[in-house]
C-alpha atoms as a PDB file:
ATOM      1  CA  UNK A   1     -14.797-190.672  59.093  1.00  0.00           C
ATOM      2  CA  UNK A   2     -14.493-189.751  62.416  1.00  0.00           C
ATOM      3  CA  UNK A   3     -11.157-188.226  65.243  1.00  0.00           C
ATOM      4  CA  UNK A   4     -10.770-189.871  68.121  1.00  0.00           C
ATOM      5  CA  UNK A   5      -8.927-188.714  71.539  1.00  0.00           C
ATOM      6  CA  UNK A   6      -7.467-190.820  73.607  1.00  0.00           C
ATOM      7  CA  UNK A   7      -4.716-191.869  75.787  1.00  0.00           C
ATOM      8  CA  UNK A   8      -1.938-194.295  75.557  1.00  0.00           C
ATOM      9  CA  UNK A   9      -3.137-197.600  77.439  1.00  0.00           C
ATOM     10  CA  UNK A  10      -0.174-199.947  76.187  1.00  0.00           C
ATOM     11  CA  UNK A  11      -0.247-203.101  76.701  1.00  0.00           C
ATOM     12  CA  UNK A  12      -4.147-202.477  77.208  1.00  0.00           C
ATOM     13  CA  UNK A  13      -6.497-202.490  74.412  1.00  0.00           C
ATOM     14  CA  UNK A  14      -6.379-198.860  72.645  1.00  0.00           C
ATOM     15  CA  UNK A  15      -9.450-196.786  72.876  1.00  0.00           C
ATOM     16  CA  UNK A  16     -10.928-192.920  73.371  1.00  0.00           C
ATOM     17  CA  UNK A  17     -12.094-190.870  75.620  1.00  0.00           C
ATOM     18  CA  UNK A  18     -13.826-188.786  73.000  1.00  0.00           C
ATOM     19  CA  UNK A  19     -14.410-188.351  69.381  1.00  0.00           C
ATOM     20  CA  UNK A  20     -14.755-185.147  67.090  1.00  0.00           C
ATOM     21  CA  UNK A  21     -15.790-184.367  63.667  1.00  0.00           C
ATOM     22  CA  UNK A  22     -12.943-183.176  62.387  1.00  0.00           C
ATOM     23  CA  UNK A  23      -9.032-182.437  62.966  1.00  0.00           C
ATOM     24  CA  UNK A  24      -6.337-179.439  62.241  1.00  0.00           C
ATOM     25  CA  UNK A  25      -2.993-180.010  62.630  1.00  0.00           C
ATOM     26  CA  UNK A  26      -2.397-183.508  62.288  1.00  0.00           C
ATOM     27  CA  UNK A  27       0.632-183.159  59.811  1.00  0.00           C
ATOM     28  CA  UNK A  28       2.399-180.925  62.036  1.00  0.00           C
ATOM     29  CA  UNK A  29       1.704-177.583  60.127  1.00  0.00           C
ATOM     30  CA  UNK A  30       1.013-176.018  63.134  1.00  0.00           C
ATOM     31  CA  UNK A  31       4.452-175.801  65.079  1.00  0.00           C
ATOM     32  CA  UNK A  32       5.102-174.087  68.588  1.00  0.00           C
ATOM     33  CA  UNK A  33       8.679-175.509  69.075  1.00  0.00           C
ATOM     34  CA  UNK A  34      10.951-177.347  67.226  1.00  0.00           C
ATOM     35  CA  UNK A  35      13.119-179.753  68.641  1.00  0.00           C
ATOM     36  CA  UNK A  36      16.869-179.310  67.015  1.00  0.00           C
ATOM     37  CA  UNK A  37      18.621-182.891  67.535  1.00  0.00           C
ATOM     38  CA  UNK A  38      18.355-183.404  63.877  1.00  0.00           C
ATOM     39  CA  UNK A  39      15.680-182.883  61.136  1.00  0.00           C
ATOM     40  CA  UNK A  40      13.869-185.996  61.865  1.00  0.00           C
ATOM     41  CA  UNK A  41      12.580-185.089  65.524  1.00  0.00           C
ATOM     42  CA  UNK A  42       9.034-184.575  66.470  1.00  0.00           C
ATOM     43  CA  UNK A  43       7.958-181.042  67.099  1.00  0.00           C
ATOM     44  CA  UNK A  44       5.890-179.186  69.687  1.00  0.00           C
ATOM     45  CA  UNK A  45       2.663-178.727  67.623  1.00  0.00           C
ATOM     46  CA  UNK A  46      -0.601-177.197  68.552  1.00  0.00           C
ATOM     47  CA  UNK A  47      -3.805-179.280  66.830  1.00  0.00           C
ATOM     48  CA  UNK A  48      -7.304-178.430  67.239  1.00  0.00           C
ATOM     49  CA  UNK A  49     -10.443-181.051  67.517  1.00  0.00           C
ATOM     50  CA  UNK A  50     -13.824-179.593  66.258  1.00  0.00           C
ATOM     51  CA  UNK A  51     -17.403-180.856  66.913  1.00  0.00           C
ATOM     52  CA  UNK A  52     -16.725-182.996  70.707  1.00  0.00           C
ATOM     53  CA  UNK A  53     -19.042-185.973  71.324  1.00  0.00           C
ATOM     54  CA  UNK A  54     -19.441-184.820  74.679  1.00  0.00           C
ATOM     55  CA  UNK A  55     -19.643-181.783  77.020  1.00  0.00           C
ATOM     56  CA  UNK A  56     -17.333-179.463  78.009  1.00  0.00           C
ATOM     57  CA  UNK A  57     -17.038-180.854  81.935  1.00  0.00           C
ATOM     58  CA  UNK A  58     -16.735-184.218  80.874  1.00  0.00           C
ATOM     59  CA  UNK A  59     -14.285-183.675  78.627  1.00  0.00           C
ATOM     60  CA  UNK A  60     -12.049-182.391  80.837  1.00  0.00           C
ATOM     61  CA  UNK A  61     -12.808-184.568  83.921  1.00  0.00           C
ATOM     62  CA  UNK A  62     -11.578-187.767  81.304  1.00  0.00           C
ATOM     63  CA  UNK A  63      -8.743-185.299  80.450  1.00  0.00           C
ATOM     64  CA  UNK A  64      -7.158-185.266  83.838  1.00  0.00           C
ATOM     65  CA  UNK A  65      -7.748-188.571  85.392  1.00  0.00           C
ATOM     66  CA  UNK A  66      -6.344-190.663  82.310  1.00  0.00           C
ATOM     67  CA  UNK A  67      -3.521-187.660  81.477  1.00  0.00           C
ATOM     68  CA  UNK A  68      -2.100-188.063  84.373  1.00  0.00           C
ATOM     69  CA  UNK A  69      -2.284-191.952  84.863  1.00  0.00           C
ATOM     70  CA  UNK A  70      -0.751-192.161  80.983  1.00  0.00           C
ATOM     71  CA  UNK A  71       1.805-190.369  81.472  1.00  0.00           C
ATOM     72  CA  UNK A  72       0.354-187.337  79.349  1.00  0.00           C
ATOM     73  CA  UNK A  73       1.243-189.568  76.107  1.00  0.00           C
ATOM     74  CA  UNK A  74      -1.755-190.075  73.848  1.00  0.00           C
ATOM     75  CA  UNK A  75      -3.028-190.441  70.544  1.00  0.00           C
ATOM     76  CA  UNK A  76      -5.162-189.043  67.843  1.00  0.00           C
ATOM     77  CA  UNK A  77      -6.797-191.720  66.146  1.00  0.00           C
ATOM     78  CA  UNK A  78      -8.607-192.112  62.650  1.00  0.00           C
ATOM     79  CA  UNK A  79     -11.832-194.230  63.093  1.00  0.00           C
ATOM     80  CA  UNK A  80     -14.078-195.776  60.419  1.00  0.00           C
ATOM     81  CA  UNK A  81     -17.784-194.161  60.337  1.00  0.00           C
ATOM     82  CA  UNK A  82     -18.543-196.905  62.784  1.00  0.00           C
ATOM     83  CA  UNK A  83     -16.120-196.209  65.523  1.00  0.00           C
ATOM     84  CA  UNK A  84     -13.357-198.363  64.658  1.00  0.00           C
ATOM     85  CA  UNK A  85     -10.212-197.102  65.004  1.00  0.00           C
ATOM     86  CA  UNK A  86      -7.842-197.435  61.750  1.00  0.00           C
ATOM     87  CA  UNK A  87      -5.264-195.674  62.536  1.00  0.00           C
ATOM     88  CA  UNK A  88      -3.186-193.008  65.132  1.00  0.00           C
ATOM     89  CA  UNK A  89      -0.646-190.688  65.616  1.00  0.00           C
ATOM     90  CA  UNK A  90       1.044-190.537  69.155  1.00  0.00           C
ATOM     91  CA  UNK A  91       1.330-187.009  70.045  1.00  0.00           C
ATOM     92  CA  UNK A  92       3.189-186.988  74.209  1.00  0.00           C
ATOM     93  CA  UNK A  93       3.320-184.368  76.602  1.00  0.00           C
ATOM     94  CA  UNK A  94      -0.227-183.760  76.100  1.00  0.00           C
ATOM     95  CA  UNK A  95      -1.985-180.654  77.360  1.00  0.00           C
ATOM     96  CA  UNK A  96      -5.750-178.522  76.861  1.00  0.00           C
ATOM     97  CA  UNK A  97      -4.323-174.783  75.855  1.00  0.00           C
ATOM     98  CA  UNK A  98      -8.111-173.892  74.941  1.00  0.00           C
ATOM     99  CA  UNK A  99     -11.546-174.760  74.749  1.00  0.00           C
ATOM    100  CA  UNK A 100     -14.241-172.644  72.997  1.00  0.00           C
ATOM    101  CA  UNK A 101     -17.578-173.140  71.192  1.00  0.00           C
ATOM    102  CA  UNK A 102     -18.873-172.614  68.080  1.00  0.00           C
ATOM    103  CA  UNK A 103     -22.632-172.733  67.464  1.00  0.00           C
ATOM    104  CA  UNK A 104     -22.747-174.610  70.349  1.00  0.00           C
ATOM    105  CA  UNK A 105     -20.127-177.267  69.504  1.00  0.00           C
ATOM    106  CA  UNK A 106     -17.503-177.732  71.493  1.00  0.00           C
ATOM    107  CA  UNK A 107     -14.312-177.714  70.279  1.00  0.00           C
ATOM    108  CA  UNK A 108     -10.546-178.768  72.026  1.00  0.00           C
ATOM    109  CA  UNK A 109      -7.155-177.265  71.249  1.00  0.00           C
ATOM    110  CA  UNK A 110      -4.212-179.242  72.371  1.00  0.00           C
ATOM    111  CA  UNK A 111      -0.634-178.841  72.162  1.00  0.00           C
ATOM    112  CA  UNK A 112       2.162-182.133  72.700  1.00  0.00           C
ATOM    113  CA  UNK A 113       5.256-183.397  70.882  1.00  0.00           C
ATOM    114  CA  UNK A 114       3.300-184.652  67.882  1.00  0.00           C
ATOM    115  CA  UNK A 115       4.629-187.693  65.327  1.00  0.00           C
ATOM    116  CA  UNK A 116       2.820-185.919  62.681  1.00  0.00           C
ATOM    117  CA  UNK A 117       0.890-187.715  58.943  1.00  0.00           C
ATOM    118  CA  UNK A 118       3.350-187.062  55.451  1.00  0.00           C
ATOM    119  CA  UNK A 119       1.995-183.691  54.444  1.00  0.00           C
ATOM    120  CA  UNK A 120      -1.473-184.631  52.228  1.00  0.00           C
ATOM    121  CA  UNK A 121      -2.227-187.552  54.364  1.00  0.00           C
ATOM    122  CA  UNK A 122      -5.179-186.156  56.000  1.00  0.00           C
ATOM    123  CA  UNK A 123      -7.176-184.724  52.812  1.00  0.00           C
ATOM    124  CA  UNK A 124      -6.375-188.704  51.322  1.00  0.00           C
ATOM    125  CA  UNK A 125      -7.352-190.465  54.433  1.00  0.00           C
ATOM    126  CA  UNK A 126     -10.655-188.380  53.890  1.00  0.00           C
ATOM    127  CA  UNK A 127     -11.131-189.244  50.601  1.00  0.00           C
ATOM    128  CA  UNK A 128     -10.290-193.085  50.729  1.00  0.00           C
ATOM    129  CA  UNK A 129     -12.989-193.243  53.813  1.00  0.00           C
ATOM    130  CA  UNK A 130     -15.610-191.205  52.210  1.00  0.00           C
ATOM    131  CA  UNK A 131     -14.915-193.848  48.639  1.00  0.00           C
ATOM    132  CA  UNK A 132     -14.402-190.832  47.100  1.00  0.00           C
ATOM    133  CA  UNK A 133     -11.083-192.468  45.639  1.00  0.00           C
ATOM    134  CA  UNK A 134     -12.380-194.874  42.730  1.00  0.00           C
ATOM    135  CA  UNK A 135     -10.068-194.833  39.459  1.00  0.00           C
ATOM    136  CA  UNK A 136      -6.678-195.469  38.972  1.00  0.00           C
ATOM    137  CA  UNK A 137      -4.209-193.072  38.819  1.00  0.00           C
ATOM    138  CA  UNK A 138      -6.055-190.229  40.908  1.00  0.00           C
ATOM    139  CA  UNK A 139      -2.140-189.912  42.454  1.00  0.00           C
ATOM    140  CA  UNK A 140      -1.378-188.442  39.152  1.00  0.00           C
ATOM    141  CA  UNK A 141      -2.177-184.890  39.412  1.00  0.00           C
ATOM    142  CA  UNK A 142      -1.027-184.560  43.255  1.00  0.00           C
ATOM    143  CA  UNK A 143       1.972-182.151  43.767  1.00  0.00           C
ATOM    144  CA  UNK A 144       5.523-183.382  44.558  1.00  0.00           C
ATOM    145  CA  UNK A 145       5.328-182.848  48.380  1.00  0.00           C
ATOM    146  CA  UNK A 146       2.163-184.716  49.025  1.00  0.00           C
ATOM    147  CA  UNK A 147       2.578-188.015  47.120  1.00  0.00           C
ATOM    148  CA  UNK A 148       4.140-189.507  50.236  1.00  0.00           C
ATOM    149  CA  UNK A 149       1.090-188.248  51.637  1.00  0.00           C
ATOM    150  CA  UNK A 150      -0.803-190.675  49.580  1.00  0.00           C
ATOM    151  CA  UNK A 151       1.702-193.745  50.199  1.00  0.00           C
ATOM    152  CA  UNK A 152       1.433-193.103  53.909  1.00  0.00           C
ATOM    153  CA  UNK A 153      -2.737-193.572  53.561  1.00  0.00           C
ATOM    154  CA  UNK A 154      -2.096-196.212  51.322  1.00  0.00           C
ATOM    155  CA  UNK A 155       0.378-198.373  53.736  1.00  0.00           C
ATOM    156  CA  UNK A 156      -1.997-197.372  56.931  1.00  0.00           C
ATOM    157  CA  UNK A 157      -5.592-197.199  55.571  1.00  0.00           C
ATOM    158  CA  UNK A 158      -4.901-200.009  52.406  1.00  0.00           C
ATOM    159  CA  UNK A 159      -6.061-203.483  51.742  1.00  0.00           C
ATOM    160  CA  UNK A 160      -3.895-205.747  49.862  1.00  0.00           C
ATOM    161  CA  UNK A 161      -4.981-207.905  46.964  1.00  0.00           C
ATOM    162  CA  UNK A 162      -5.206-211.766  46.446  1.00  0.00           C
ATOM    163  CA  UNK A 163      -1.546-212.892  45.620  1.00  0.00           C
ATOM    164  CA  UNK A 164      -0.705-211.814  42.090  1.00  0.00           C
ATOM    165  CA  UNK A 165       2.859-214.092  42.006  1.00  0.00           C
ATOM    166  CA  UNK A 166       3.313-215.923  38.200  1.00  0.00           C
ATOM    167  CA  UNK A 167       0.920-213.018  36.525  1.00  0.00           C
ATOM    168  CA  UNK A 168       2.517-209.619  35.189  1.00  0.00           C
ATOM    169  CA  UNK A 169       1.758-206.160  36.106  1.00  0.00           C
ATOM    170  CA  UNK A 170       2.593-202.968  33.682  1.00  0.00           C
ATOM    171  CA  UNK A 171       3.836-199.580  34.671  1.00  0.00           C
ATOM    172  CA  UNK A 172       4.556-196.559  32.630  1.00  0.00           C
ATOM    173  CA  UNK A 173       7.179-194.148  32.737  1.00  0.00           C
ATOM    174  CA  UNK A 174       4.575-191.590  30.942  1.00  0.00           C
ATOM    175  CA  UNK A 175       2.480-190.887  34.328  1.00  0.00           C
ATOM    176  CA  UNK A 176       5.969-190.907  36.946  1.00  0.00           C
ATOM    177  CA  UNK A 177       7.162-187.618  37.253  1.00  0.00           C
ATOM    178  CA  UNK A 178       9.111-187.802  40.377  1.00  0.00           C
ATOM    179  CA  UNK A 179      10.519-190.685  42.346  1.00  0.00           C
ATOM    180  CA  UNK A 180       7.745-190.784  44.712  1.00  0.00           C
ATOM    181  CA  UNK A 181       4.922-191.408  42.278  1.00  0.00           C
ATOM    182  CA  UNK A 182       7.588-195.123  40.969  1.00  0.00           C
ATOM    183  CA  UNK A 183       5.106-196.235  44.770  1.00  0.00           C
ATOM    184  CA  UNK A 184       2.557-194.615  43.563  1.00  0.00           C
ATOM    185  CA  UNK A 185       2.064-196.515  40.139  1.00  0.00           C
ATOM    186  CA  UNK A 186       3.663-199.942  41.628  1.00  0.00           C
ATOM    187  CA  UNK A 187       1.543-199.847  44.092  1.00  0.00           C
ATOM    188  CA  UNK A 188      -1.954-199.881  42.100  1.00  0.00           C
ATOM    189  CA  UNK A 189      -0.651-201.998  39.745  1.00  0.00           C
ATOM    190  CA  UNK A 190      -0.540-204.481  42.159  1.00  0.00           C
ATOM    191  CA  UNK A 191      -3.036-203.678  44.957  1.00  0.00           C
ATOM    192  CA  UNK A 192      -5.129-202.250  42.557  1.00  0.00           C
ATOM    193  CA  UNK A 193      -6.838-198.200  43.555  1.00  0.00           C
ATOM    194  CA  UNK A 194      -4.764-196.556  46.125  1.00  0.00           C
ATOM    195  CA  UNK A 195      -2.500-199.787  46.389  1.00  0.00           C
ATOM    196  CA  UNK A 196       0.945-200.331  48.365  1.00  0.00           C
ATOM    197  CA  UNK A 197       3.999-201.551  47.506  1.00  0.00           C
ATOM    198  CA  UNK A 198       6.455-199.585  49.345  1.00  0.00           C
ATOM    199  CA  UNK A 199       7.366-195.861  49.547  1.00  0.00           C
ATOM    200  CA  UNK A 200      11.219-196.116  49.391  1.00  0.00           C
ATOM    201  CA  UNK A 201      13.863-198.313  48.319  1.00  0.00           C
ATOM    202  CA  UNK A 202      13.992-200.127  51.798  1.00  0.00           C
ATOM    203  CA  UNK A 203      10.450-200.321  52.044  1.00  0.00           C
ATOM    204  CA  UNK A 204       9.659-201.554  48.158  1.00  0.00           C
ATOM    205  CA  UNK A 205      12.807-204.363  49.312  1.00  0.00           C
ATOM    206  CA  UNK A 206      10.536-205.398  52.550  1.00  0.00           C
ATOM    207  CA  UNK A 207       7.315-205.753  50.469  1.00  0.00           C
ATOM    208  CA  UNK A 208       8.551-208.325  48.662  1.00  0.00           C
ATOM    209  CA  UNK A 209       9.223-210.869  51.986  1.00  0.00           C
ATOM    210  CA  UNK A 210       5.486-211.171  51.814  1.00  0.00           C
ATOM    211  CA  UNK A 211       1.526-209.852  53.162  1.00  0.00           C
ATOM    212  CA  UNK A 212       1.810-207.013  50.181  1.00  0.00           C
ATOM    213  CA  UNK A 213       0.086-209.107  47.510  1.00  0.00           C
ATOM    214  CA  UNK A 214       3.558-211.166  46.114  1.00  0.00           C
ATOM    215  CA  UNK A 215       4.716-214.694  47.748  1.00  0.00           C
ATOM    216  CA  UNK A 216       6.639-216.021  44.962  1.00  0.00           C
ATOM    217  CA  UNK A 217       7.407-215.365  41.064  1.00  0.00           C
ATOM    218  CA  UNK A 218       6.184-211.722  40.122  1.00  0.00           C
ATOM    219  CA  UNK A 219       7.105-210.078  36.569  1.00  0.00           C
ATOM    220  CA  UNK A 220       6.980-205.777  36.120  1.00  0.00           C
ATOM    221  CA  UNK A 221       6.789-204.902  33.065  1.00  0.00           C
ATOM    222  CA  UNK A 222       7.753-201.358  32.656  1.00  0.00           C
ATOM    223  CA  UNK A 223       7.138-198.842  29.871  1.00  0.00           C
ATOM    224  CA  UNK A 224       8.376-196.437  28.263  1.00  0.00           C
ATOM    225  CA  UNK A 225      10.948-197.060  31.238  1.00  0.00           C
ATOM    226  CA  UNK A 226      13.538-195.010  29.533  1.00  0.00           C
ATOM    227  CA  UNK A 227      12.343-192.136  30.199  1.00  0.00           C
ATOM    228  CA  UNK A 228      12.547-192.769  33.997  1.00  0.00           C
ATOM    229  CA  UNK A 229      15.880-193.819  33.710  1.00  0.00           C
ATOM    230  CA  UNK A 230      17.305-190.724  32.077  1.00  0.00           C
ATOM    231  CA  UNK A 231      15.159-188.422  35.012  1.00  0.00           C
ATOM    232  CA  UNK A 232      15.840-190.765  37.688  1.00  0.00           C
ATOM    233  CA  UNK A 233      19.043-192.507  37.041  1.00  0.00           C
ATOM    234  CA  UNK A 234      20.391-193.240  40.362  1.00  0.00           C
ATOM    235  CA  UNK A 235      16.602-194.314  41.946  1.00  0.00           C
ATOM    236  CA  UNK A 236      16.284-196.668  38.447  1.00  0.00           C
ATOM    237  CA  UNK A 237      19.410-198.192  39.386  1.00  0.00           C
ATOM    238  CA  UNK A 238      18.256-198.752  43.009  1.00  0.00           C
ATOM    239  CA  UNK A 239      14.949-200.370  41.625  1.00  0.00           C
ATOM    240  CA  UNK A 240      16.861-202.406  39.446  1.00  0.00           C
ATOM    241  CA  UNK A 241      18.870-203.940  42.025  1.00  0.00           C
ATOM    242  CA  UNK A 242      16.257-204.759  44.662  1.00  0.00           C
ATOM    243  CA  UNK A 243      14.377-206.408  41.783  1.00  0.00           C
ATOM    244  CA  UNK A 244      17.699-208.650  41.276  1.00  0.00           C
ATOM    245  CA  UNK A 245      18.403-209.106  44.931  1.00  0.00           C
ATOM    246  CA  UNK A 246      14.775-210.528  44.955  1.00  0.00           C
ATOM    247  CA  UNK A 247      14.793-212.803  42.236  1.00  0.00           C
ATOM    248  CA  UNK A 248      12.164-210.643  40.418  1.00  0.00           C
ATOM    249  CA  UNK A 249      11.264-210.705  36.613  1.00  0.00           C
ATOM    250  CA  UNK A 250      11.377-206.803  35.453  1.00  0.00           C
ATOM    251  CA  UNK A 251      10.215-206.362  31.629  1.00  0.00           C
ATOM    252  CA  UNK A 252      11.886-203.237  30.550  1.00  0.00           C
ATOM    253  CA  UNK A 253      10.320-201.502  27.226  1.00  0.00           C
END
C-alpha cells in the first residue's frame, strides 16, 4: 500500500503530485480547530506523510504551483502497491506547516479542513491491502468504536460477489455484540471476507436496489436472533422493516 498527495483536478482525471510510505492523521485524531456548526463538521487537522518519493525542492515547487491553481483543496489518496489510486479523503485549505528528515527521508506535515476515515479505517485498509485479512469473522474481536472503521474499508476498498438472489445466507446473533457488527456479519455473509452490505439502516435499505451482490429474491436466515432482539430491540425492529419494505425472505431462529 502506498499515500498519495495530490490536488483536486475535478472534472480532470485525479492524480498526485507525490506519494509516501505511510500516513498519520488520516482519521482526524490529530485536531488543531474544531469547527462548531454542529457535530458533523470537518475539523482543522494536522496529518503527517512519511518516506516522500521525491526531494525536498520538488516537493514544494509541485506544492505551490498546483495549491494555488486548486484552490488549496486536495486529497490524500490510498493507492494499490502499483500506483492505483483506491481511494481519498478531501482535506481543503491545504497548507506545508513542516518539513523535516529522518534518516534521510523526507517527510511532509500538513494541516487543512480534513473529511477524515471512521476511526480504525486506516489499520483495516492496511490489512485488506497487505491480504492480511483472510477468515471470516476477523471483525469479531474489534472494539465498539472501530467496527465502522471496518464497514467504511469494506464499502471503499470491497469487491462484491456474483449475485447470491434465490440462495440463503445465515447470521448469528452469538458473534453481534453491538449494532454495528448486524453490517459486519451481513456483510460477509453475503460478500463473503470483509463483505458489504450496508453500515446503517439507510444504507442496508440502498443495498438492496442493486450492485451489492442481491438483484432479486434473497432469504437471511438468522440465528439465535433472539438474543439480538432483546439487546437491540429498536435496531431489530428497523431491520425487520427494511427487510419487509423490500420484499425480503428473513428466517428467524
Amino acid at each position: 500500500m502506498k499515500i498519495g498527495f495530490g490536488f483536486d483536478k475535478y472534472p480532470e482525471e485525479y492524480d498526485y503530485i507525490a506519494t509516501f510510505k505511510e500516513v498519520n492523521g488520516l482519521e482526524g485524531e490529530n485536531v488543531i480547530q474544531k469547527h462548531l456548526e454542529n457535530e458533523n463538521s470537518i475539523d482543522y487537522c494536522e496529518l503527517t506523510l512519511f518516506r516522500c518519493s521525491i526531494g525536498e525542492k520538488e516537493f514544494l515547487n509541485r506544492f505551490d504551483k498546483e495549491s494555488k491553481h486548486y484552490d488549496y483543496s486536495a486529497y490524500i489518496y490510498i493507492l494499490s502497491s502499483s500506483g492505483n489510486i483506491l481511494t481519498s479523503n478531501f482535506i481543503s485549505g491545504v497548507e506545508v506547516s513542516k518539513i523535516f528528515k529522518d534518516n534521510n527521508n523526507l517527510n511532509v506535515t500538513i494541516n487543512g479542513w480534513l473529511y477524515p476515515s471512521s476511526k480504525g479505517f486506516y489499520e483495516i485498509a492496511k490489512k485488506r491491502l497487505n491480504n492480511d485479512i483472510k477468515t471470516f469473522g476477523t471483525w469479531k474481536d474489534l472494539s465498539p468504536e472501530k467496527v465502522q472503521g471496518w464497514l467504511d474499508a469494506s464499502i471503499r476498498l470491497g469487491t462484491y460477489s456474483e449475485d447470491v438472489s434465490n440462495k440463503i445466507v445465515s447470521i448469528n446473533s452469538n458473534d453481534i455484540d453491538c449494532e454495528d457488527k448486524f453490517y459486519c456479519a451481513l456483510g460477509e455473509s453475503i460478500n463473503g471476507i470483509g463483505g458489504y452490505f450496508g453500515r446503517n439502516l439507510s444504507a442496508l435499505n440502498d443495498c438492496f436496489y442493486g450492485g451489492f451482490g442481491i438483484k432479486e429474491n434473497f432469504t437471511l436466515k438468522w440465528l439465535n436472533h433472539e438474543i439480538y432482539k432483546q439487546k437491540f430491540p429498536e435496531h431489530f425492529k428497523g431491520i425487520l422493516e427494511i427487510f419487509s419494505d423490500n420484499n425480503k425472505t428473513l428466517i428467524l431462529e
